[in-house]
Protein backbone atom coordinates (compact mmCIF):
# COMPACT_ATOMS: atom_id res chain seq x y z
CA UNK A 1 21.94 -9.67 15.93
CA UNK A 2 17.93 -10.29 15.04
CA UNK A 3 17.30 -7.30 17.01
CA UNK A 4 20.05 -4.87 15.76
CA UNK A 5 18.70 -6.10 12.02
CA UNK A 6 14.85 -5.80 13.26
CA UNK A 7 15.67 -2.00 14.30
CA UNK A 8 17.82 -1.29 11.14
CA UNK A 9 14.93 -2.20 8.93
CA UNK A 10 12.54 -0.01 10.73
CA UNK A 11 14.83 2.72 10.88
CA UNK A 12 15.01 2.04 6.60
CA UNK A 13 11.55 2.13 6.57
CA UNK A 14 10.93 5.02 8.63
CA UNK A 15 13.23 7.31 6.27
CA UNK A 16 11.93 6.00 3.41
CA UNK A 17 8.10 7.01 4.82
CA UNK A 18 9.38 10.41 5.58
CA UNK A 19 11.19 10.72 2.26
CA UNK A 20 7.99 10.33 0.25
CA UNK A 21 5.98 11.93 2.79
CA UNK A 22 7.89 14.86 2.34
CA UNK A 23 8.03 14.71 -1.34
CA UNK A 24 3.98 14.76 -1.41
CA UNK A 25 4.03 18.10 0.58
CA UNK A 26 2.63 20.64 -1.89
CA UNK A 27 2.19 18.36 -4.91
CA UNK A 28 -0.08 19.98 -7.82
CA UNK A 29 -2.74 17.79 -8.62
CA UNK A 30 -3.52 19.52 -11.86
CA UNK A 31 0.11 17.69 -13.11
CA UNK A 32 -0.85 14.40 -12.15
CA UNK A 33 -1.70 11.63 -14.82
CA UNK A 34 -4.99 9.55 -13.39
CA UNK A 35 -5.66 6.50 -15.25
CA UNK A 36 -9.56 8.23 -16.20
CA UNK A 37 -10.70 4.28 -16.00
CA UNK A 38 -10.19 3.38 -12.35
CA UNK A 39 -13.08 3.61 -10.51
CA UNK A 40 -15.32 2.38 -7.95
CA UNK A 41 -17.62 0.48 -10.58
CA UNK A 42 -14.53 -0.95 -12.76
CA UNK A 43 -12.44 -2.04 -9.62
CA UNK A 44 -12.02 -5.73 -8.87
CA UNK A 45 -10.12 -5.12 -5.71
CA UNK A 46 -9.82 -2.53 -3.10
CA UNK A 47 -11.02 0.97 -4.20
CA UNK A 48 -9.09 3.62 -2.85
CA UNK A 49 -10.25 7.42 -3.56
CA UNK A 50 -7.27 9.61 -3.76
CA UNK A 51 -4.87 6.68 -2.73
CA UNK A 52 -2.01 7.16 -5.52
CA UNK A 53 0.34 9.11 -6.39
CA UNK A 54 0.52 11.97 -3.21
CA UNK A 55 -3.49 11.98 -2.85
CA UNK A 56 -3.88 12.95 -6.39
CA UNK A 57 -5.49 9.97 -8.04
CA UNK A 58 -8.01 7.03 -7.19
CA UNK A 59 -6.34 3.46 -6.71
CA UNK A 60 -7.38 0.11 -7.76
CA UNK A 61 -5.31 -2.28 -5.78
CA UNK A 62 -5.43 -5.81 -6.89
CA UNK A 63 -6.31 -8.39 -4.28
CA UNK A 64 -3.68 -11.12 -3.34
CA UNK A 65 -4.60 -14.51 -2.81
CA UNK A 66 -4.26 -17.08 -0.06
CA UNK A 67 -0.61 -17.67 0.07
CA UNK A 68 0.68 -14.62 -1.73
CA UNK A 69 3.03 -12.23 -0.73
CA UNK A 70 1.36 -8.66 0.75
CA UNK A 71 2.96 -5.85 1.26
CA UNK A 72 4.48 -5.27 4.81
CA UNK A 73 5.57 -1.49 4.62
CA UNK A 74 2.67 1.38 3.87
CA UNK A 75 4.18 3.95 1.82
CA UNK A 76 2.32 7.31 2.24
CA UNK A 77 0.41 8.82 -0.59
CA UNK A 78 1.53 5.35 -2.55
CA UNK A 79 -0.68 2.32 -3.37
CA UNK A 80 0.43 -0.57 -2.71
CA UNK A 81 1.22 -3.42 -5.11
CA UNK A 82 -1.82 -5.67 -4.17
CA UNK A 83 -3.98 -5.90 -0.61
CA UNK A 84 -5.00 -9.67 1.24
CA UNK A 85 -8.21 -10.52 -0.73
CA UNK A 86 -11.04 -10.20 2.56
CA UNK A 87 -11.03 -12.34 5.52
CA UNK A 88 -7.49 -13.12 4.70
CA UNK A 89 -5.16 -11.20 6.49
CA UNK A 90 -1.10 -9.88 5.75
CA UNK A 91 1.26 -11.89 8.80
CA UNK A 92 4.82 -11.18 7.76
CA UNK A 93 4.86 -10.74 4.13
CA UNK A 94 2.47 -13.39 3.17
CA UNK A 95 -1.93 -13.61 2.93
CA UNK A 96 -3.81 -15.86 5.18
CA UNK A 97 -6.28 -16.72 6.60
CA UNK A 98 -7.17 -15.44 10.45
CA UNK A 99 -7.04 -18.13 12.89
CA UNK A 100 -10.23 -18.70 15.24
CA UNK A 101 -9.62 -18.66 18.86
């Protein structure tokens, strides 16, 4: 049962992937609203150049905290909500901290 939901969720995920992928094939980027005030000086998390909205516009993504959720599916040509703030690291939904061998 695990593995029949483990494999549905993947196959969710994969059509959902493809389904924006394809929607960012031939995008315009002259139609695209930028927010003109992200940058790499005025971002407080992860900078991302042309990482929003189909490769049109720079991304600030927030950082998440230890304990916070992170997101566990990439979404092409989408930033996500927030990234693990560095060392920490995203295991199964949540930020933490890497363990040392």
């Amino acid at each position: 049962m695990k593995r029949m939901r483990s494999t549905l969720l993947l196959l969710l995920l994969a059509g959902a992937w493809t389904a924006r992928a394809l929607g960012c094939r031939d995008v315009d980027c002259s139609a695209a609203r930028c927010d003109p005030r992200v940058s790499e000086h005025s971002c407080a998390g992860e900078f991302r150049r042309n990482g929003a909205d189909c490769w049109c516009c720079d991304a600030c993504v927030p950082y998440a905290d230890e304990g916070a959720s992170c997101p566990t599916a990439v979404v092409i040509g989408v930033a996500p909500d927030a990234v693990c703030r560095p060392p920490l690291q995203c295991v199964e939904g949540i930020c933490w901290r890497p363990r040392r061998p």
